[in-house]
Protein backbone atom coordinates (compact mmCIF):
# COMPACT_ATOMS: atom_id res chain seq x y z
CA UNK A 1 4.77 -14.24 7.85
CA UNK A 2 4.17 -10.58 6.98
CA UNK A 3 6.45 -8.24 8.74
CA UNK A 4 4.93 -4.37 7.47
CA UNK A 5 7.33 -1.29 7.88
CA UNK A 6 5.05 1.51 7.65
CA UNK A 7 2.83 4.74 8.48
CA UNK A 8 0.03 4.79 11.54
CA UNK A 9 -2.10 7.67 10.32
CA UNK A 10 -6.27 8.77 11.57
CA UNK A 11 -7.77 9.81 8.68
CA UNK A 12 -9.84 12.64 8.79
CA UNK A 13 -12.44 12.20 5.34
CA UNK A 14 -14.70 14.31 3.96
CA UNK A 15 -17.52 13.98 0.87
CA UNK A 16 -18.04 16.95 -1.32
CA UNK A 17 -20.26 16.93 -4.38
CA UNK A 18 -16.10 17.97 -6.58
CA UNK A 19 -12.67 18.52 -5.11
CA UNK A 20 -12.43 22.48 -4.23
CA UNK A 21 -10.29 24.70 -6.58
CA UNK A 22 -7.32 26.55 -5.10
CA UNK A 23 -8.69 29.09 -2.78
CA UNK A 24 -12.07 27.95 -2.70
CA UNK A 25 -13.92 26.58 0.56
CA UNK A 26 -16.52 23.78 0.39
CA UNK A 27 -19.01 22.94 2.82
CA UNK A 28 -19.18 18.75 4.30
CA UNK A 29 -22.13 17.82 5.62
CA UNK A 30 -20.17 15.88 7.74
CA UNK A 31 -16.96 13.84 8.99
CA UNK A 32 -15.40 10.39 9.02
CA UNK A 33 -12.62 10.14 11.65
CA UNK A 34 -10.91 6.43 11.33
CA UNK A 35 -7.70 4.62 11.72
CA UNK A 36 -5.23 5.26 8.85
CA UNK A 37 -1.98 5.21 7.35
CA UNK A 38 -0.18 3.77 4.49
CA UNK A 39 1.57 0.95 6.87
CA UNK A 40 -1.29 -0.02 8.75
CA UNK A 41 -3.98 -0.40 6.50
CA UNK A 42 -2.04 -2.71 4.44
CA UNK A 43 -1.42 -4.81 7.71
CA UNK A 44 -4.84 -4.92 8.20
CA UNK A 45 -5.92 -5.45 4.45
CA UNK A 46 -3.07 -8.56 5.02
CA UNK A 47 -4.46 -9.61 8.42
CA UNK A 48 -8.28 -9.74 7.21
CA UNK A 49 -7.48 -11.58 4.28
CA UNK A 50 -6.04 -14.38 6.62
CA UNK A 51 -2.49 -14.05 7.33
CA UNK A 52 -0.22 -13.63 10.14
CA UNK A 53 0.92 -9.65 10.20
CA UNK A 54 3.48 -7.46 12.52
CA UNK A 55 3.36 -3.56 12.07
CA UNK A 56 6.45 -2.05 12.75
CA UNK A 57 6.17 1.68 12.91
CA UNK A 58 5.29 4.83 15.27
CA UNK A 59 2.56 6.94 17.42
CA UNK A 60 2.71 10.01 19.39
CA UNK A 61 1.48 10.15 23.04
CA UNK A 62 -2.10 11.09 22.47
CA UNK A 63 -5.14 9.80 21.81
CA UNK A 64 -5.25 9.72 18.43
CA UNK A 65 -2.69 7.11 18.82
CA UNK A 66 -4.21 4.60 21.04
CA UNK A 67 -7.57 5.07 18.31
CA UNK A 68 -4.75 4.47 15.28
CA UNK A 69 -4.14 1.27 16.79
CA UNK A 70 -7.46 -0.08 18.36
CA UNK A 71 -8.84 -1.57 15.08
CA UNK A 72 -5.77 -3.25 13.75
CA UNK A 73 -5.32 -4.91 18.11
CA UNK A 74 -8.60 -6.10 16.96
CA UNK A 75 -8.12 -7.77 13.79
CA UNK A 76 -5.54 -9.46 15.01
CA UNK A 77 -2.63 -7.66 13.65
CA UNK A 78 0.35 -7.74 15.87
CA UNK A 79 1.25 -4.31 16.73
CA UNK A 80 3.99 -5.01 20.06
CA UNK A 81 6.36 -3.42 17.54
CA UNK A 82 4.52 0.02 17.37
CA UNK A 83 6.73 2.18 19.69
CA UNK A 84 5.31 5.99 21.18
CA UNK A 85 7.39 9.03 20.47
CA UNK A 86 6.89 11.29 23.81
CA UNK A 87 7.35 14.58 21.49
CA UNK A 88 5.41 14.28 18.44
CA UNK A 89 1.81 13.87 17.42
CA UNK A 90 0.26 10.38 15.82
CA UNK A 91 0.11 10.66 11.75
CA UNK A 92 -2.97 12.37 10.25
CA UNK A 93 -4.59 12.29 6.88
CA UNK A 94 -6.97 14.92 5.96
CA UNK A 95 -9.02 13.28 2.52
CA UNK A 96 -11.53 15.08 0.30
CA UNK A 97 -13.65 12.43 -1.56
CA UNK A 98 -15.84 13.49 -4.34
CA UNK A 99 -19.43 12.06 -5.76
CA UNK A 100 -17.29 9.97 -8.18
CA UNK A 101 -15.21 8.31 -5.25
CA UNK A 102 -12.02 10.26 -6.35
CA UNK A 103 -10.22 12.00 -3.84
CA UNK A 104 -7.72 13.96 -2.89
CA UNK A 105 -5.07 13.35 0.19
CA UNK A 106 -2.87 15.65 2.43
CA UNK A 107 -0.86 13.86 5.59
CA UNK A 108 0.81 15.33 7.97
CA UNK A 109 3.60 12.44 9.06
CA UNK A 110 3.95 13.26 12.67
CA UNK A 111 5.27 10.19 14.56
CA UNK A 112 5.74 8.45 11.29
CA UNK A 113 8.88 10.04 10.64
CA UNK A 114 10.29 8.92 14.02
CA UNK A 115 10.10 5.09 12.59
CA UNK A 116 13.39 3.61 12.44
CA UNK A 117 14.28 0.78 10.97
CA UNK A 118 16.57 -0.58 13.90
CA UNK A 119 13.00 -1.75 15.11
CA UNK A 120 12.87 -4.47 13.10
CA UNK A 121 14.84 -7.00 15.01
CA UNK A 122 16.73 -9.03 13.00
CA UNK A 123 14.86 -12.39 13.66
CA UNK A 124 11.96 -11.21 12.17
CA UNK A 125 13.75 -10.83 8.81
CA UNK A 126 14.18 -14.68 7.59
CA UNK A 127 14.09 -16.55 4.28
CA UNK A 128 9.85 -16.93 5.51
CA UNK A 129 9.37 -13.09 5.86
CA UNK A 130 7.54 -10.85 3.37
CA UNK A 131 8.19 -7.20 3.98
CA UNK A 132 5.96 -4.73 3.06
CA UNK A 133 7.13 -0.96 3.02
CA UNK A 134 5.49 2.21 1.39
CA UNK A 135 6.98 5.93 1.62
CA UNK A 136 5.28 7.87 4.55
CA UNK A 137 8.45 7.29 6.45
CA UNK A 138 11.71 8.93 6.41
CA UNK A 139 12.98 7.26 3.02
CA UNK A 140 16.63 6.60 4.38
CA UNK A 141 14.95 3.90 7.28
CA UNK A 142 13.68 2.39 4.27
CA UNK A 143 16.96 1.85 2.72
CA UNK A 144 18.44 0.73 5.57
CA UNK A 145 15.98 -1.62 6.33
CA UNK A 146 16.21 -3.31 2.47
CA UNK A 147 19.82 -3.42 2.66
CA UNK A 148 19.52 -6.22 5.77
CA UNK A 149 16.70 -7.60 4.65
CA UNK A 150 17.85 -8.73 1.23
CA UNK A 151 20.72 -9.79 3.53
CA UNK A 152 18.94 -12.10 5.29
CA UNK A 153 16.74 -13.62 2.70
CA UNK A 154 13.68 -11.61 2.87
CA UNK A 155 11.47 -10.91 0.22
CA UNK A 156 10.23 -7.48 -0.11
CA UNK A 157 7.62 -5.43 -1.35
CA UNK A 158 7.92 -2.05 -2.20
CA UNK A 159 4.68 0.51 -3.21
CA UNK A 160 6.08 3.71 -3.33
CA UNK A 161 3.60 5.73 -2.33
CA UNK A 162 3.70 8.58 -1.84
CA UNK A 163 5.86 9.09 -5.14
CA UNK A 164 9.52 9.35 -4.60
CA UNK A 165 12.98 8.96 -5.39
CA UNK A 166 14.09 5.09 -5.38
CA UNK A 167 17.74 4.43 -4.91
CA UNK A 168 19.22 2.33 -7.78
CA UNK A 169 20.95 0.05 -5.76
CA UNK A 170 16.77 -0.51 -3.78
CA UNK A 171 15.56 -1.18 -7.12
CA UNK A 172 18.08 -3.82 -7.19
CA UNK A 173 17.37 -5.52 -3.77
CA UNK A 174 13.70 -5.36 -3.87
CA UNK A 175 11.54 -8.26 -5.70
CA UNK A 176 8.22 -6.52 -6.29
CA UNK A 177 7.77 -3.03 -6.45
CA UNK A 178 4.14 -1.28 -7.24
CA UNK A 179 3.44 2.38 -8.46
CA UNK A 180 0.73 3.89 -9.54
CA UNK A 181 1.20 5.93 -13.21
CA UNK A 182 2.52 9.07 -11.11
CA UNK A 183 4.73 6.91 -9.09
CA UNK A 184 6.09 4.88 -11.97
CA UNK A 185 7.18 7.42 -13.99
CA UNK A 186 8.58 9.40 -10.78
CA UNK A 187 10.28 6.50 -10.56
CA UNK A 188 11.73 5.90 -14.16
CA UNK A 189 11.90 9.29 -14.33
CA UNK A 190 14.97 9.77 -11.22
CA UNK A 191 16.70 6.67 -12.36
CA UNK A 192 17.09 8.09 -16.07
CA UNK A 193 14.62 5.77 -17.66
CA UNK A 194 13.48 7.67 -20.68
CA UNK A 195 9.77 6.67 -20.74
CA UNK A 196 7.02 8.57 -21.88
CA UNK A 197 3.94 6.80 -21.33
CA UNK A 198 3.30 4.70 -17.66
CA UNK A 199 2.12 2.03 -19.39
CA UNK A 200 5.57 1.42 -20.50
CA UNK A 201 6.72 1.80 -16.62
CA UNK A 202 6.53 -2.39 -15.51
CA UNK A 203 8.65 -3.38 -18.68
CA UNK A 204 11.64 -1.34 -18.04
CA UNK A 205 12.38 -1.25 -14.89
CA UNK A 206 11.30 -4.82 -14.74
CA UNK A 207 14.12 -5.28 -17.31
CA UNK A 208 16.56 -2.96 -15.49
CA UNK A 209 16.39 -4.42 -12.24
CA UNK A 210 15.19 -7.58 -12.73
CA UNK A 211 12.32 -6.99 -10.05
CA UNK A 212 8.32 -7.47 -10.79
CA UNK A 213 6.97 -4.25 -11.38
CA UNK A 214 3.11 -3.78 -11.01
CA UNK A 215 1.56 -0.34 -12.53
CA UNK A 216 -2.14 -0.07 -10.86
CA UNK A 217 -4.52 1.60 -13.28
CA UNK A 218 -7.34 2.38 -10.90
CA UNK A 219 -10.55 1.17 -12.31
CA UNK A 220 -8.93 0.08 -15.58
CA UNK A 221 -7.01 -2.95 -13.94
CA UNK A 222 -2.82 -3.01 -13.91
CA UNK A 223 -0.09 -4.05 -15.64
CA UNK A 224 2.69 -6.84 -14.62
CA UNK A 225 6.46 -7.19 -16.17
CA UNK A 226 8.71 -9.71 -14.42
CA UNK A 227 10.88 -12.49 -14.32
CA UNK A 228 8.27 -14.63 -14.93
CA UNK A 229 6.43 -13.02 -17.41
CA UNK A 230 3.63 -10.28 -18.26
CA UNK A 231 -0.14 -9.46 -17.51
CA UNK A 232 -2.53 -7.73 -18.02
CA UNK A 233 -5.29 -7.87 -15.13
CA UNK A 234 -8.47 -6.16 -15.30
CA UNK A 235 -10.58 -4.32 -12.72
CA UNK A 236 -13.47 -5.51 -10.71
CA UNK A 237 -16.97 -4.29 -12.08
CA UNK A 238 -17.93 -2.04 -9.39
CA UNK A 239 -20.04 1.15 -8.67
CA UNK A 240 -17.01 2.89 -6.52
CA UNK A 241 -18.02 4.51 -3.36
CA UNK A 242 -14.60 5.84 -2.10
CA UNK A 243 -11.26 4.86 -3.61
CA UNK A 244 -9.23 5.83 -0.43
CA UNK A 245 -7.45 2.40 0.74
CA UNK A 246 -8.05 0.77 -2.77
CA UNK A 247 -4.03 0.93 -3.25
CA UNK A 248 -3.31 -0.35 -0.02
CA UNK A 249 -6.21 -2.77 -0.16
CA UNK A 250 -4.34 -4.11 -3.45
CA UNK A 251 -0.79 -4.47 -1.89
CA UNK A 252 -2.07 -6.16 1.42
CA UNK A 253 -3.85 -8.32 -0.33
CA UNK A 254 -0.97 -9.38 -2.84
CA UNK A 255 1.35 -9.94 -0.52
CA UNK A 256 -1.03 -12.40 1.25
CA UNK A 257 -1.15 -14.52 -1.36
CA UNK A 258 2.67 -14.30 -2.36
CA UNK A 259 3.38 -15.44 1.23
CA UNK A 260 1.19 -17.99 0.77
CA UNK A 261 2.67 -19.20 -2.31
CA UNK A 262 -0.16 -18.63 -4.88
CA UNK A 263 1.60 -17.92 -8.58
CA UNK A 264 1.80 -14.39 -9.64
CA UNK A 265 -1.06 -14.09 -12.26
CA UNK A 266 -3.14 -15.54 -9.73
CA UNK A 267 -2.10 -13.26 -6.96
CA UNK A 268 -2.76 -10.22 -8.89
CA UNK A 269 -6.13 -11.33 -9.68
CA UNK A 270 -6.67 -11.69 -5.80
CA UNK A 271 -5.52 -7.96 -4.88
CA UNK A 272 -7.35 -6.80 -7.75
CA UNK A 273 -10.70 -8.33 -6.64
CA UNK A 274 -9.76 -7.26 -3.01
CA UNK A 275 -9.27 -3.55 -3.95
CA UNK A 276 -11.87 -3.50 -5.95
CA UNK A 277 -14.13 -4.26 -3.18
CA UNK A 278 -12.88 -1.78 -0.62
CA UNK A 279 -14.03 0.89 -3.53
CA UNK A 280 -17.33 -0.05 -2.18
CA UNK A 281 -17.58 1.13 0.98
CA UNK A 282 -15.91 4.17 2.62
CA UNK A 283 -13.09 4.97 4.76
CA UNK A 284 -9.69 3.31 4.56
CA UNK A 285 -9.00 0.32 7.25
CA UNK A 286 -12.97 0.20 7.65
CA UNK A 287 -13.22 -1.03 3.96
CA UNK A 288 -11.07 -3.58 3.91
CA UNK A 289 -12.31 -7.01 2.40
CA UNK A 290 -12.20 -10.62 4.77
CA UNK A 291 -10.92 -13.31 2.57
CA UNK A 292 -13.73 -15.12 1.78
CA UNK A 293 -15.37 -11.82 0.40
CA UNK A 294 -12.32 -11.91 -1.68
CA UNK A 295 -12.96 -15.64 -2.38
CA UNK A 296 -16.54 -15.43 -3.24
CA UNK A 297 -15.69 -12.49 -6.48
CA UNK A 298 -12.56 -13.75 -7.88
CA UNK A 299 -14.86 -15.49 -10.76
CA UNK A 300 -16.58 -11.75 -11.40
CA UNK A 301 -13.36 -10.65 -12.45
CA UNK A 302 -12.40 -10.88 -16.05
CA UNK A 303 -9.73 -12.94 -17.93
CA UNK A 304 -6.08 -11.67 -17.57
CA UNK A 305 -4.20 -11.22 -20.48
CA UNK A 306 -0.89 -12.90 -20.94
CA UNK A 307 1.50 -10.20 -22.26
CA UNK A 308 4.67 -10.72 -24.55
């Protein structure tokens, strides 16, 4: 079972022909308003790919709320654990996407930073449970929340995003932990890691802590150091539409096939394939890939690399 920890965001998204320059104003021709949020678009990424998923997390009292949660009810993700703050608004995400599909994200937290981690009751963290948590809530929760689930047997997964400080003593608890190259070296970078390029990120911290550290490299593939060895995976050959969710798409989907017991190299090459695809089509939760989508491309992506 998937237990996620996370943000419940509406994402407010834009297309403009470049990203705007400080001080300048662009004209949209238009808006996309859809559910959001760090937390629960990996629960849904999880939940379309096939697996069982709870969202732990927050809302405020307004409609934006009962829209953040409508799609994820739908897909089957179980969201009982979702509580309402009276006094605060839901999560929103304001994203600029470009012609090329990059884009460029500011989100205001709102309820998210009401989550506590003394939601997640204690039977839902078992030797069975894969945690997912990401870093649009209040950071200590998230600490917290590691410390008694590495008590209790639970495997977690940790993408910070957005960057931020990592306690040492997280690093040590948590078994796979994914970054991006600003995030890794954020990362490396406040636990005195001296390292100057990303791509040298996975390999020393993955030594450090003993954890599996995965560095995303956007179109270009990622990079794997663990306990049980190294990869290099490439990218799915795509024509990106909007690269939004593709981070989320990728930790969703890895953590469905870790709790399903597929092998590392071969669950990497699943999330790659499955955020590759939600590059296709726009918006974040909206893009998300089923499983047999998933299925049906995992021979269109290139040979890994075994790494030394």
């Amino acid at each position: 079972m998937i237990v996620v920890f996370g943000s419940v965001n509406i994402d407010i998204e834009m297309r403009v022909g470049r990203l705007p320059r400080p001080g300048e104003t662009l004209l949209s021709g238009d808006y996309l308003m859809t559910p959001g949020g760090k937390g629960a678009n990996q629960a849904l990424a999880a939940a379309r790919a096939g697996d069982q998923v709870r969202l732990i997390g927050m809302v405020g009292n307004d409609n934006f709320g009962t829209f953040a949660l409508d799609l994820l009810n739908e897909q089957g993700v179980d969201v009982s654990g979702v509580g309402e703050a009276e006094d605060e608004h839901t999560g929103c995400a304001t994203i600029w996407v470009d012609d090329s599909g990059e884009n460029s994200i500011v989100v205001g937290a709102g309820a998210n930073l009401r989550a506590r981690a003394d939601q997640v009751p204690d039977a839902l963290l078992t030797d069975k449970t894969l945690l997912m948590m990401q870093m649009e809530v209040t950071p200590a929760e998230n600490w917290t929340l590691v410390k008694r689930a590495k008590a209790r047997g639970a495997r977690i997964i940790l993408n910070v995003a957005p960057a931020g400080m990592v306690p040492d003593e997280v690093l040590r608890s948590v078994d796979f932990l994914v970054v991006n190259e600003l995030e890794g070296q954020t990362v490396a970078a406040e636990v005195g890691l001296d390292v100057e390029q990303a791509t040298r990120v996975p390999r020393a911290l993955a030594s450090r802590y003993g954890l599996t550290c995965i560095l995303t490299l956007g179109g270009a593939g990622l990079l794997c150091f663990g306990p049980e060895g190294g990869w290099s995976v490439p990218g799915l050959p795509i024509s990106p539409v909007d690269t939004t969710a593709a981070g989320d798409a990728f930790v969703g989907n890895l953590a469905v096939a870790l709790d399903n017991g597929v092998a590392i190299d071969e669950a990497l090459r699943w999330a790659s394939v499955g955020a590759g695809l939600s590059c296709t089509r726009e918006g974040a939760q909206s893009a998300m890939p089923h499983g047999d989508e998933i299925r049906a491309q995992l021979d269109k992506l290139p040979a890994s690399r075994k790494l030394a």
